[in-house]
Protein backbone atom coordinates (compact mmCIF):
# COMPACT_ATOMS: atom_id res chain seq x y z
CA UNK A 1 27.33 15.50 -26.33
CA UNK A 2 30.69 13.75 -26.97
CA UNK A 3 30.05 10.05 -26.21
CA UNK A 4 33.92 9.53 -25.75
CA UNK A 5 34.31 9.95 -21.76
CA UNK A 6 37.52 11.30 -20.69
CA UNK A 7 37.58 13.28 -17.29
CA UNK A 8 35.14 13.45 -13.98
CA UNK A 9 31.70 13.42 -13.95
CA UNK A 10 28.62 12.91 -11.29
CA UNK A 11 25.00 12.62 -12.01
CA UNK A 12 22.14 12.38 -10.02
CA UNK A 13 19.42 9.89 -9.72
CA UNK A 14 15.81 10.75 -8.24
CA UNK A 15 14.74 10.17 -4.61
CA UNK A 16 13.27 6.48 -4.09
CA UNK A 17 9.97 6.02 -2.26
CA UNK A 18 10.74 4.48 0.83
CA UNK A 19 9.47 0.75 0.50
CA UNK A 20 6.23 0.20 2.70
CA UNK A 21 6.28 -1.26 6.02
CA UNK A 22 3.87 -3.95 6.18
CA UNK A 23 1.72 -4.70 9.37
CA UNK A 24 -1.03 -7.32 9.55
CA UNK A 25 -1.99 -6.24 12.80
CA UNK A 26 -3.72 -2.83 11.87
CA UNK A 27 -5.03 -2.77 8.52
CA UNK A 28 -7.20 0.01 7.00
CA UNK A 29 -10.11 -0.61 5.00
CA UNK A 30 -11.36 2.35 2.97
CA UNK A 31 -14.19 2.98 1.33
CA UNK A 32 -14.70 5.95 -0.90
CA UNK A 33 -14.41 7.49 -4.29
CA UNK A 34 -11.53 7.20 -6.70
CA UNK A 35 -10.65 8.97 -10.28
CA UNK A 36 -11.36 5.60 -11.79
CA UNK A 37 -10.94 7.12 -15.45
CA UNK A 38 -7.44 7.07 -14.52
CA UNK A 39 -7.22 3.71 -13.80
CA UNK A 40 -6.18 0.33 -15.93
CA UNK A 41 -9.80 -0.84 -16.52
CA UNK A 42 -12.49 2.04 -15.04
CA UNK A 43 -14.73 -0.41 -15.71
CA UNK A 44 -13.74 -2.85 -13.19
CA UNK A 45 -13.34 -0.31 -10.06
CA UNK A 46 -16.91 -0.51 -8.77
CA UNK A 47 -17.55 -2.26 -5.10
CA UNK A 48 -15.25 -4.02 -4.89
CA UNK A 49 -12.28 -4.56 -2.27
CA UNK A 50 -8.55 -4.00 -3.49
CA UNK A 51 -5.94 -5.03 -1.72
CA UNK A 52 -2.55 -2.68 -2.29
CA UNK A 53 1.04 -3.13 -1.11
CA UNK A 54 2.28 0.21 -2.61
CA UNK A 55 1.18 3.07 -3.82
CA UNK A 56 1.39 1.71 -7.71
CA UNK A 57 -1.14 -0.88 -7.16
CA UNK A 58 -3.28 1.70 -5.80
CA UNK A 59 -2.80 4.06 -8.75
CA UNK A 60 -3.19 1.00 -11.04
CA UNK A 61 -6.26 -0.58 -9.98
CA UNK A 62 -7.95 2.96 -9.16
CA UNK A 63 -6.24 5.90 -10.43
CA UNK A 64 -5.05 8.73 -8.36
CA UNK A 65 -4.82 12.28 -8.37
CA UNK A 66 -4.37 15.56 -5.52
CA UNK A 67 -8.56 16.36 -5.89
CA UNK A 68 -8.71 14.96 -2.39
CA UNK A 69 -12.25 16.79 -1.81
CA UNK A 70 -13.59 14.81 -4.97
CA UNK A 71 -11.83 11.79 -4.78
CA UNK A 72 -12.14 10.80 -0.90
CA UNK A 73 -9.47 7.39 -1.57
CA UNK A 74 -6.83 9.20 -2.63
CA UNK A 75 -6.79 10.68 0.78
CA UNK A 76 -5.98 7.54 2.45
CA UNK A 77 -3.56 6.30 -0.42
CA UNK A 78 -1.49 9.56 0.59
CA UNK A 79 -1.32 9.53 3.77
CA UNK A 80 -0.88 5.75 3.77
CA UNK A 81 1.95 5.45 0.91
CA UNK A 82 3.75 8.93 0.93
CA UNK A 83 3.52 9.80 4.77
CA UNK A 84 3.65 6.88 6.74
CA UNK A 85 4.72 4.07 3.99
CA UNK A 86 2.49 1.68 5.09
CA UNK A 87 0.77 -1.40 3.22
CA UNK A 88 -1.55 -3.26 2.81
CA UNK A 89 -4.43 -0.85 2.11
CA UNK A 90 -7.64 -2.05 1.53
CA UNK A 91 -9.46 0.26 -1.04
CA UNK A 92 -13.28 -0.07 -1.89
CA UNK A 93 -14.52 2.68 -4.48
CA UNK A 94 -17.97 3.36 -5.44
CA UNK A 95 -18.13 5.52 -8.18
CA UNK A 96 -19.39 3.98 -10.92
CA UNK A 97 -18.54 4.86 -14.12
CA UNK A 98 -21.82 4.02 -15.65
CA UNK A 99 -23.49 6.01 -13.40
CA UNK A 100 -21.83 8.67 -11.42
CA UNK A 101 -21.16 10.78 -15.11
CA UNK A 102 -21.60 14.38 -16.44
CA UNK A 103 -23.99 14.35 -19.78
CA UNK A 104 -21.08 14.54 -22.79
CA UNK A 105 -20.34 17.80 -23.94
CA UNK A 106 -18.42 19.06 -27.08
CA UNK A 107 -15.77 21.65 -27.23
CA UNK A 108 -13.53 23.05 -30.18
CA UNK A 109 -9.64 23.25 -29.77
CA UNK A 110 -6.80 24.76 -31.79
CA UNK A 111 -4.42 22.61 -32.93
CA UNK A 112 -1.03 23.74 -31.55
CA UNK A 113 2.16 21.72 -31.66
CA UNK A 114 0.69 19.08 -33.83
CA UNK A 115 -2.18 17.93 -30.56
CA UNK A 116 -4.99 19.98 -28.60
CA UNK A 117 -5.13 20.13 -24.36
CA UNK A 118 -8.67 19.52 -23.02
CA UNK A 119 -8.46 20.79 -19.78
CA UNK A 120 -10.58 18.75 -18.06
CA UNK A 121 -10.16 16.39 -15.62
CA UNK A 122 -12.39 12.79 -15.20
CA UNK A 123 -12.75 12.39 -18.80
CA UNK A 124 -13.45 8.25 -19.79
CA UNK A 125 -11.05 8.12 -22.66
CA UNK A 126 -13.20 5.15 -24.04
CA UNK A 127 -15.94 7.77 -24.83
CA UNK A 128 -14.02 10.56 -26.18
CA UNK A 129 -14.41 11.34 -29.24
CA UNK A 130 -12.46 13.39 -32.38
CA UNK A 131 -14.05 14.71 -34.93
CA UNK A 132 -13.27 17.97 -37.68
CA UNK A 133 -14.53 21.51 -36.05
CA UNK A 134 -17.75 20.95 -38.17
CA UNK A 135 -18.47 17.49 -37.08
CA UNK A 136 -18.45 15.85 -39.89
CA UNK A 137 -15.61 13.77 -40.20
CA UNK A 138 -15.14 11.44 -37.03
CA UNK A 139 -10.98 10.35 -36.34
CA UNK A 140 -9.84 7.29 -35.08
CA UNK A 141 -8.19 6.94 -31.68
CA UNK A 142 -4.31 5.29 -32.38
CA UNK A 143 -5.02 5.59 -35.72
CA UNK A 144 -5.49 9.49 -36.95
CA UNK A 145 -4.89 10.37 -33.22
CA UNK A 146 -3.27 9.59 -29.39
CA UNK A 147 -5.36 10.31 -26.94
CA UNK A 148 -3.35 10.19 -23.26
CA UNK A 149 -3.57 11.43 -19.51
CA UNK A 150 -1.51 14.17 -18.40
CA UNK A 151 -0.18 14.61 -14.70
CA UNK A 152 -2.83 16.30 -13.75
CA UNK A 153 -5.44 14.28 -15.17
CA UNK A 154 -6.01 16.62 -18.17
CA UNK A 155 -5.72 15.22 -21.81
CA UNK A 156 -3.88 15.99 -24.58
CA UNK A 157 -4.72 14.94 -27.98
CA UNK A 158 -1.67 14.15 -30.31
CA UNK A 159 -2.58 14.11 -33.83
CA UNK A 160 -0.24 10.95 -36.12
CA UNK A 161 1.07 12.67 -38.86
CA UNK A 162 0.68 10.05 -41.17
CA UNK A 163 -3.39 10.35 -39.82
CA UNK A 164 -6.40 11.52 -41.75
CA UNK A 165 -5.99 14.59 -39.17
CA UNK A 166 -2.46 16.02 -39.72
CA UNK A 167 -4.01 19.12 -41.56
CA UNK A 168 -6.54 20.21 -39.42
CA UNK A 169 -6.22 23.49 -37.50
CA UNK A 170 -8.67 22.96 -35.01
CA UNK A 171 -10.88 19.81 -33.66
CA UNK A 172 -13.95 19.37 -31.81
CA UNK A 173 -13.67 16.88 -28.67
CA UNK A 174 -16.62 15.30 -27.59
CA UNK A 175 -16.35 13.29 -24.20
CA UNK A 176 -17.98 12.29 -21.45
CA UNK A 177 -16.28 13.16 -17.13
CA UNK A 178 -16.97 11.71 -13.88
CA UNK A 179 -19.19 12.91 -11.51
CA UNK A 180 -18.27 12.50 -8.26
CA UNK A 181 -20.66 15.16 -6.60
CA UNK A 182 -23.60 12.70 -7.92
CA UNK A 183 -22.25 9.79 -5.22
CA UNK A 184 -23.85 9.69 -2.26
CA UNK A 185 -23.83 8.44 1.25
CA UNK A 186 -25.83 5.72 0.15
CA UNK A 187 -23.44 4.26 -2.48
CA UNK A 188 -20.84 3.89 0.57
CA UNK A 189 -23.60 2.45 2.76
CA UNK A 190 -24.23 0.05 0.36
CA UNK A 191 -26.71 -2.68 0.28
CA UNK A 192 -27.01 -6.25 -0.29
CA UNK A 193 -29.40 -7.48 -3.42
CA UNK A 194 -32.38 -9.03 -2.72
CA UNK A 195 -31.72 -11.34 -5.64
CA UNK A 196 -28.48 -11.21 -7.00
CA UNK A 197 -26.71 -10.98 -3.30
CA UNK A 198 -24.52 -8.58 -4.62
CA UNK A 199 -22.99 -6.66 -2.15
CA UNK A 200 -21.82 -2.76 -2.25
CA UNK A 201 -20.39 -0.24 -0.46
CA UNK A 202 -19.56 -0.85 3.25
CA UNK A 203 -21.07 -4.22 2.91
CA UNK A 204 -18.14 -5.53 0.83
CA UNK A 205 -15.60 -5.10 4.19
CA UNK A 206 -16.98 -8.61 4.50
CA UNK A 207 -15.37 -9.92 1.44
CA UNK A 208 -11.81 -8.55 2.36
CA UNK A 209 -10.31 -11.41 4.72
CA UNK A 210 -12.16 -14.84 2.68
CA UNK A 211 -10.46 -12.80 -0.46
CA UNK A 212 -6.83 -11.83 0.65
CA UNK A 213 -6.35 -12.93 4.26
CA UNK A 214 -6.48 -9.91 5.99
CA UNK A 215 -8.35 -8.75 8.66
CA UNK A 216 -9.42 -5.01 7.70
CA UNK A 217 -9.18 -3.67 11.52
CA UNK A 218 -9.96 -0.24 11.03
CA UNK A 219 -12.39 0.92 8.50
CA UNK A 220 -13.02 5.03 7.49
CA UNK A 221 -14.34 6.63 4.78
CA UNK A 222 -12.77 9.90 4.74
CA UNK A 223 -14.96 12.49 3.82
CA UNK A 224 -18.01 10.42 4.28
CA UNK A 225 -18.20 9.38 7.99
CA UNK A 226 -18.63 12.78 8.95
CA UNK A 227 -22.51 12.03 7.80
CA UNK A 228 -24.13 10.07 11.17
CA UNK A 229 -25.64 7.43 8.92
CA UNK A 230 -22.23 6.70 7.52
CA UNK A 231 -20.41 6.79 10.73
CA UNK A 232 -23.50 4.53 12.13
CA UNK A 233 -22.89 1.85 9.26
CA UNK A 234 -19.19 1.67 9.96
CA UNK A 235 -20.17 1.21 13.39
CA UNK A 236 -21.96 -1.27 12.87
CA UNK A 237 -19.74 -3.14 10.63
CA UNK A 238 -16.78 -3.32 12.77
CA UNK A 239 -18.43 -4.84 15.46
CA UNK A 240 -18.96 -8.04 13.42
CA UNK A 241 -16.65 -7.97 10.43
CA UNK A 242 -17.15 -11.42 8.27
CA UNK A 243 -19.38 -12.66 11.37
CA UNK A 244 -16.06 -13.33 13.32
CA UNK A 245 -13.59 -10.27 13.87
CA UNK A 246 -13.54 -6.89 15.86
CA UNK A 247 -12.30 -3.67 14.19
CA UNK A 248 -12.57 0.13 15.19
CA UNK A 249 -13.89 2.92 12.87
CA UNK A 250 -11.95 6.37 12.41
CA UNK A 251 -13.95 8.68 11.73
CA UNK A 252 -14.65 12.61 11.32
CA UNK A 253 -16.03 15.43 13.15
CA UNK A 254 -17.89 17.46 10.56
CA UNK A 255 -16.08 20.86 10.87
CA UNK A 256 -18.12 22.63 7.79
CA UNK A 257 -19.78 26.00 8.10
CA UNK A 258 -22.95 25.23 10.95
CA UNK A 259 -21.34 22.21 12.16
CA UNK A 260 -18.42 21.74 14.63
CA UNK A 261 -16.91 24.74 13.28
CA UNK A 262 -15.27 25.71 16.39
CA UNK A 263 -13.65 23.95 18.54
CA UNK A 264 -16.57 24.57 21.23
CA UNK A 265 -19.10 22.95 19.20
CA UNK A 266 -17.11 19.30 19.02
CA UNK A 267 -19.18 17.75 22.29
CA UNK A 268 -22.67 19.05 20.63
CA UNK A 269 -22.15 17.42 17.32
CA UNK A 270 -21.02 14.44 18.81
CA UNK A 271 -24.22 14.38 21.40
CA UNK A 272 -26.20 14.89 18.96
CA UNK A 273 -25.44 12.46 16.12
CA UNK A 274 -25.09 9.40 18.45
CA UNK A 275 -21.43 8.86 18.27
CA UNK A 276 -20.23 7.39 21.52
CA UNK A 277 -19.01 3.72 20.90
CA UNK A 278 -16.07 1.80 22.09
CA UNK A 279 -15.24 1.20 18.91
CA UNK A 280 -15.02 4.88 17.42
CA UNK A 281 -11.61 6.60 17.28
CA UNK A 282 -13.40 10.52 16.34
CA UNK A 283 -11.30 13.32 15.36
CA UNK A 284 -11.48 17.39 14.64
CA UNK A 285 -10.99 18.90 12.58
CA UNK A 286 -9.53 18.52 9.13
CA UNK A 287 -5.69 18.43 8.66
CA UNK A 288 -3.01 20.11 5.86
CA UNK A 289 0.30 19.28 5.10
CA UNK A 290 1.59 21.33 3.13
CA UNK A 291 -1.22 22.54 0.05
CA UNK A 292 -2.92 19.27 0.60
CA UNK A 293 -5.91 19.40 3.13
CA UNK A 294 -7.44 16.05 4.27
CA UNK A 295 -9.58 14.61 6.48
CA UNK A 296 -7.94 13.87 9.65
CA UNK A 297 -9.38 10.07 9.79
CA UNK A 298 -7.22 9.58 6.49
CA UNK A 299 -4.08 11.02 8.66
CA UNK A 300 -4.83 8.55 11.83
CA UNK A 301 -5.66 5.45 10.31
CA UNK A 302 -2.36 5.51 8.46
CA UNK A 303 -0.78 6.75 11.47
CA UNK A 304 -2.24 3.65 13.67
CA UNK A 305 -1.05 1.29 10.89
CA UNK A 306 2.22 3.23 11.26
CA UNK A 307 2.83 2.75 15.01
CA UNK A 308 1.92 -0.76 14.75
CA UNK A 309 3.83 -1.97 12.59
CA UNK A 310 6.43 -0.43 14.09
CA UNK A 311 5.75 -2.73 17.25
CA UNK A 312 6.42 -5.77 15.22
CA UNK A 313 2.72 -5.32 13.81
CA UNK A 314 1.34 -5.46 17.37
CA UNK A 315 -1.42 -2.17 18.35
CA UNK A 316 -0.35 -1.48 21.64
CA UNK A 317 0.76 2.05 21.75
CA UNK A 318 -1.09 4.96 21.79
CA UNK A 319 -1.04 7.28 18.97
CA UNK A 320 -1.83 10.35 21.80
CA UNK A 321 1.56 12.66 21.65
CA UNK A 322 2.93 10.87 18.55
CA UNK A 323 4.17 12.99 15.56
CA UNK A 324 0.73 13.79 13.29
CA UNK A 325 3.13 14.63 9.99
CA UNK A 326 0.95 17.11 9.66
CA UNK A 327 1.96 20.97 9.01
CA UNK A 328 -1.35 21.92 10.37
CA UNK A 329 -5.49 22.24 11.63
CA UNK A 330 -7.96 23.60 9.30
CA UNK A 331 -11.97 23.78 9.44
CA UNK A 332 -13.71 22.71 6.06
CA UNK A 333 -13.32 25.92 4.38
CA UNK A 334 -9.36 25.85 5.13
CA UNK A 335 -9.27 28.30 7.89
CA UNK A 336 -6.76 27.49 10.48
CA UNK A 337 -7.20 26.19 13.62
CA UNK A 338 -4.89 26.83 16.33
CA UNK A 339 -5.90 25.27 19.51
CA UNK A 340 -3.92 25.57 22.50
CA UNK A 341 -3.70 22.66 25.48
CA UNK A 342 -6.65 23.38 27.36
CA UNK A 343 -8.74 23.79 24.54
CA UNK A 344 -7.56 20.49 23.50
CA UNK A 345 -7.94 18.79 26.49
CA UNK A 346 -11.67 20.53 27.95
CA UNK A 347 -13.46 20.78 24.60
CA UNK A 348 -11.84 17.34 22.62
CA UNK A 349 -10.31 15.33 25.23
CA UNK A 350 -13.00 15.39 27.79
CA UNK A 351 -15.92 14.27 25.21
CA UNK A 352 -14.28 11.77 24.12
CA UNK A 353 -12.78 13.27 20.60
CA UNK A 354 -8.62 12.78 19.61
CA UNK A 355 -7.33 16.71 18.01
CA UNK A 356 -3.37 17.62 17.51
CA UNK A 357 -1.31 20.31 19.16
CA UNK A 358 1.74 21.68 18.38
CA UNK A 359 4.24 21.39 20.36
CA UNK A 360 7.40 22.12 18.72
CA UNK A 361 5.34 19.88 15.80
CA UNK A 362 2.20 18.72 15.34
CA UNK A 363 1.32 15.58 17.94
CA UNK A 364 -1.78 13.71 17.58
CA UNK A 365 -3.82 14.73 21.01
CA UNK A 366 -6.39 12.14 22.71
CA UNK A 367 -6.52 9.04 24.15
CA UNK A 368 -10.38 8.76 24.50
CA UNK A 369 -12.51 6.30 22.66
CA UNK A 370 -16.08 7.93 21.67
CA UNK A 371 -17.19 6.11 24.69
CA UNK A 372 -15.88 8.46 26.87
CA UNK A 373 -17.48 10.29 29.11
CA UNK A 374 -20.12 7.91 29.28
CA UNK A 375 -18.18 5.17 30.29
CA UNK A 376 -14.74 4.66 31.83
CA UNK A 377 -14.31 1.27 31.83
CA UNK A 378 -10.41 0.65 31.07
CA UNK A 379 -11.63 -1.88 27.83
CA UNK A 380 -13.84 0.51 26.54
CA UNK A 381 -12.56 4.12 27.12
CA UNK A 382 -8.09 4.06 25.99
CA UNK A 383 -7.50 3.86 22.52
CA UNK A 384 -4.53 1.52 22.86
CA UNK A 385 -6.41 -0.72 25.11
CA UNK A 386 -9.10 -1.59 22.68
CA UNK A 387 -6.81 -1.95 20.04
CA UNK A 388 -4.46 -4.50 21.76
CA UNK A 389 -7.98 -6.31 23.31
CA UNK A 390 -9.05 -6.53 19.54
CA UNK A 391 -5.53 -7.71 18.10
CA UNK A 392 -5.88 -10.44 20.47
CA UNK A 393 -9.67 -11.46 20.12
CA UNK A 394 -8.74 -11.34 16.80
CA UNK A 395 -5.68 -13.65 16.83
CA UNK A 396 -7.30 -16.22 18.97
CA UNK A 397 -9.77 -16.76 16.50
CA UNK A 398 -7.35 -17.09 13.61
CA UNK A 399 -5.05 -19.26 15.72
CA UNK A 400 -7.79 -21.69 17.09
CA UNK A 401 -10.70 -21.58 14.11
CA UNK A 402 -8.96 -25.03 13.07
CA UNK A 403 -10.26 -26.60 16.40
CA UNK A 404 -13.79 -25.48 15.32
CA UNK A 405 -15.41 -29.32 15.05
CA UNK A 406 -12.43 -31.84 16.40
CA UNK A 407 -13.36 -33.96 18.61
CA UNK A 408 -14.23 -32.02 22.67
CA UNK A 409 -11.28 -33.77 24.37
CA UNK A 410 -8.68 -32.72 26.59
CA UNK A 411 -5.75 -32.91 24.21
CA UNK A 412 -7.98 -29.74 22.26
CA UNK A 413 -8.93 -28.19 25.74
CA UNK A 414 -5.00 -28.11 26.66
CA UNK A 415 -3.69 -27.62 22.75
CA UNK A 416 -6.08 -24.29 23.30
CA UNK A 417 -4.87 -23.55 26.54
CA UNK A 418 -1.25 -23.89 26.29
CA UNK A 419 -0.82 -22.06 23.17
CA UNK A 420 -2.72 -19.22 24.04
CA UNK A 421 -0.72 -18.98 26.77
CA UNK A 422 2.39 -18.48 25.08
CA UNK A 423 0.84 -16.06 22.92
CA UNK A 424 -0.03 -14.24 25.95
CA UNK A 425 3.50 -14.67 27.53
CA UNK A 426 5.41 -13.76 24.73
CA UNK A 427 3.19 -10.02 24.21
CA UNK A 428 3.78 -9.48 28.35
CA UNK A 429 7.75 -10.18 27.56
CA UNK A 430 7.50 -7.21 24.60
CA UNK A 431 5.24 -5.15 27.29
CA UNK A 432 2.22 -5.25 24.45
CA UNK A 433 0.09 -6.47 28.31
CA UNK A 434 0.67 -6.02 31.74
CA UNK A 435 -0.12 -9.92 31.70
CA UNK A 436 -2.54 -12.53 30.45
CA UNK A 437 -3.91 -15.94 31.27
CA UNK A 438 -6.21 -18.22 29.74
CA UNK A 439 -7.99 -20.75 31.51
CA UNK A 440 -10.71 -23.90 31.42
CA UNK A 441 -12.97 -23.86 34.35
CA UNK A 442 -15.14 -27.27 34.61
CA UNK A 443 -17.96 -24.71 36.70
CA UNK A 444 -18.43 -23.02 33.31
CA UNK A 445 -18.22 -25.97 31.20
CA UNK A 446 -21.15 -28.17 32.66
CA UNK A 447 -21.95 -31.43 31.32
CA UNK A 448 -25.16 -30.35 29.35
CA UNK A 449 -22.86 -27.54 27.49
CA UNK A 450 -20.15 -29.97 26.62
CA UNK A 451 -22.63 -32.46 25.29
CA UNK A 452 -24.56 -30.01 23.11
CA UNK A 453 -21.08 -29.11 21.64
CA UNK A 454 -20.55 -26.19 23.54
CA UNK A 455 -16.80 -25.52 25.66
CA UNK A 456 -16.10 -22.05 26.96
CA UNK A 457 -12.79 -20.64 28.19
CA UNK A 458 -12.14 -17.89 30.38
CA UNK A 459 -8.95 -15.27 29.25
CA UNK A 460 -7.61 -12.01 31.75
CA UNK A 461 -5.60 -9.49 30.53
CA UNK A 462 -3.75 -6.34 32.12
CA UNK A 463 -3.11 -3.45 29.60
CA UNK A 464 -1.22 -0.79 30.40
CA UNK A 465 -2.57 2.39 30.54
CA UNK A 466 -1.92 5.72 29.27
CA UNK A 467 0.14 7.87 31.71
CA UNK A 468 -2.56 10.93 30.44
CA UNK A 469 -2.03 12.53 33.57
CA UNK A 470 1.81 12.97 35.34
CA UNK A 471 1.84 15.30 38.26
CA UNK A 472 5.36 16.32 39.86
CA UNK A 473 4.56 18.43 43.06
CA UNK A 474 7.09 21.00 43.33
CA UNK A 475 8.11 22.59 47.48
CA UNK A 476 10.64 25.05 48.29
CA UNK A 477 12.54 23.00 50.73
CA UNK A 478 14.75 25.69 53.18
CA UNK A 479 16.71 23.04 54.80
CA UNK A 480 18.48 22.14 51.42
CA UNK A 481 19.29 25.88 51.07
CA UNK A 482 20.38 26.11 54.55
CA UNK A 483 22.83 23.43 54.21
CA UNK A 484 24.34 24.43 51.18
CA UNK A 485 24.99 27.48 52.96
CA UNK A 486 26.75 26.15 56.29
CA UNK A 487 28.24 23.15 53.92
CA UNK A 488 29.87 26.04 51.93
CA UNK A 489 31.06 27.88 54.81
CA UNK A 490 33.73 25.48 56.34
């Protein structure tokens, strides 16, 4: 091509990835499994929290790749990054390199084009290995040979042709893959070590805010909640995250062959693996857009994220009637799932589980904690109501921690007092409450408390609630027709 210009041209430039919204006020905390041979240092993936702003940092510190059924993380950085574009995500993986691995194996491969495809994915490229077809002569990596990742997570082997390699026809490639399949609920459990303290698994949530500042506020492991001990743990770890803050869990429905695989069957697995807390956002079944099929938690933690920090990072809204971005419902084995209202609302709704309809587009369905029916207490039972009550337990302890240890006066008991206050005024103006006041009463702060270093103060809120139900009673009214008629006839 002539690089003398002399006429009209255009070009075109590729689409840019909308820049993630970030929201403080919602932030997911994953825990999982990741294609960690794809990542900077596999090595240095293992239990351990990472915080990511965009999608890069994910792919960076983890790796990524479309095996959502393997690789449970990727999921979440998805749905998090390419649907919704929101950050931060808080990724934990578990597979261990070391451990989680396929015994090495050894394959022979033509030479074509001057390199060799092995068409395998979750191969450590520090343990591959390049050798003649007899064996006998080992190559060096960057040296007789480049070994790098293709877009799908294959490898192709270029040979130099300055390298002791350039003549051979074929090669034998020995290597070593991940494993995933050999993870199990335990590793995202986790534990603590007797005598090393170190922690793993779900038990590193704890490390996220003393490490980056954030409060993870709703934690999932896609793929792995649907298992009642998992969904138990995260439970359990939301209800006293770093010994100080509130989060919810989003979780699954198992939807697999013998489980909830039909819509009718949702109340009986969730009877019968314990799953009806306050702090459990459940959902059935599994989700696709487009080829991709993904756990549905994956879908609403991003899509919670999404709504909030759309509300200037506050979690007031409901996600019930929102657009899912999904393109549809599937069971485990990708069947579809078509359910109509009612079916939504008598075999989801009523126990207590959140499911989408479409309605000229998918819309996330359910405004029901797993609390529900058991209790419907307004603070336990609405989604949005136990977020906001959260975001605000939350801030108050952020905003007033500093006061932990000054001195019990009433220049602290009115610095508390008044600025909570305006905190509280200032979500009623954005209609985040119905209202809020925090108050100091002397009857519960007596003497013998205050002296023993104890103060307690006293904080009402009004939420607003979903309008679930609207009912418009429709009567033929004969006097409006019979006025039209003797109106029209002067």
């Amino acid at each position: 091509m002539s690089n003398y210009k002399h006429g009209i041209r255009t070009s075109r430039q590729a689409t840019a990835i909308s820049i993630p919204v970030t929201s403080d006020g919602c932030i997911q905390c994953v825990v999982g499994t990741a294609p960690v041979n794809l990542a900077v240092d596999p090595y240095d993936t293992v239990n351990k929290p990472f915080a990511c702003l965009k999608k890069e940092d994910a792919v960076t510190a983890l790796g990524y790749c479309s095996d959502f059924e393997n690789y449970t993380l990727c999921q979440s950085i998805y749905a998090t990054f390419n649907i919704f574009a929101v950050a931060p995500l808080i990724l934990i993986n578990v597979l261990d390199p070391k451990k989680h691995v396929k015994a090495s194996v050894s394959k022979t491969y033509t030479v074509e084009g001057g390199k060799i495809v092995i068409d395998e994915e979750g191969i450590l490229l520090d343990q591959l290995n390049i050798a003649n077809e007899g064996g006998t002569t080992t190559y060096k990596a960057d040296e007789d040979y480049v070994a790098s990742f293709t877009s799908d997570g294959t490898v192709t082997v270029s040979i130099v042709k300055t390298g002791a390699a350039k003549s051979e026809k074929s090669l034998k490639a020995s290597f070593v893959q991940l494993d995933p399949s050999a993870v199990t609920y335990e590793d995202v459990i986790g534990s603590i070590d007797a005598v090393t303290k170190k922690k793993t698994g779900l038990e590193l949530v704890n490390m996220v805010y003393p490490k980056y500042g954030y409060v993870p506020s709703l934690l999932l492991a896609p793929g792995w909640s649907r298992v009642p001990a998992v969904a138990l743990a995260l439970d359990a770890k939301a209800s006293s995250i770093s010994s100080l803050f509130t989060g919810k869990v989003v979780m699954d429905v198992d939807s697999a062959e013998g489980k909830a695989d039909s819509i009718d069957k949702v109340k009986e697995f969730k009877d019968n693996n314990a799953i009806s807390s306050r702090g459990e956002i459940v959902m059935w079944p599994m989700v696709k857009v487009g080829d991709y099929k993904l756990y549905y938690s994956a879908m609403m933690a991003a899509n919670l994220q999404y709504l909030a920090a759309n509300n200037n990072g506050i979690p007031s809204r409901s996600p019930s009637n929102k657009d899912a971005k999904i393109t549809g419902l599937c069971l485990a084995d990708g069947s579809e799932v078509l359910p109509d209202l009612d079916e939504a609302n008598d075999y989801c709704n009523a126990c207590g589980v959140v499911t989408a309809i479409n309605m000229n587009g998918w819309k996330n369905w359910g405004n029901n904690t797993a609390v529900y029916p058991s209790s419907t207490d307004p603070i336990d039972r609405w989604i949005n109501i136990v977020t906001i009550f959260d975001y605000i337990e939350n801030n108050f302890k952020l905003t007033f921690f500093q006061d932990v240890d000054d001195l019990t006066n009433y220049r602290l008991i009115d610095e508390v007092v008044s600025g909570f206050n305006m905190q509280l005024n200032g979500l009623q103006g954005s209609d985040d409450i119905a209202g809020g006041e925090i108050t100091f009463d002397h009857d519960e702060n007596p003497i013998a408390n205050i002296l023993n270093g104890s103060i307690k103060f006293h904080t009402k809120i009004g939420g607003y609630t979903p309008a679930e139900d609207i009912h418009n009673v429709f009567e033929f009214d004969p006097t409006i027709t019979q006025n039209a008629l003797e109106g029209g006839g002067e």
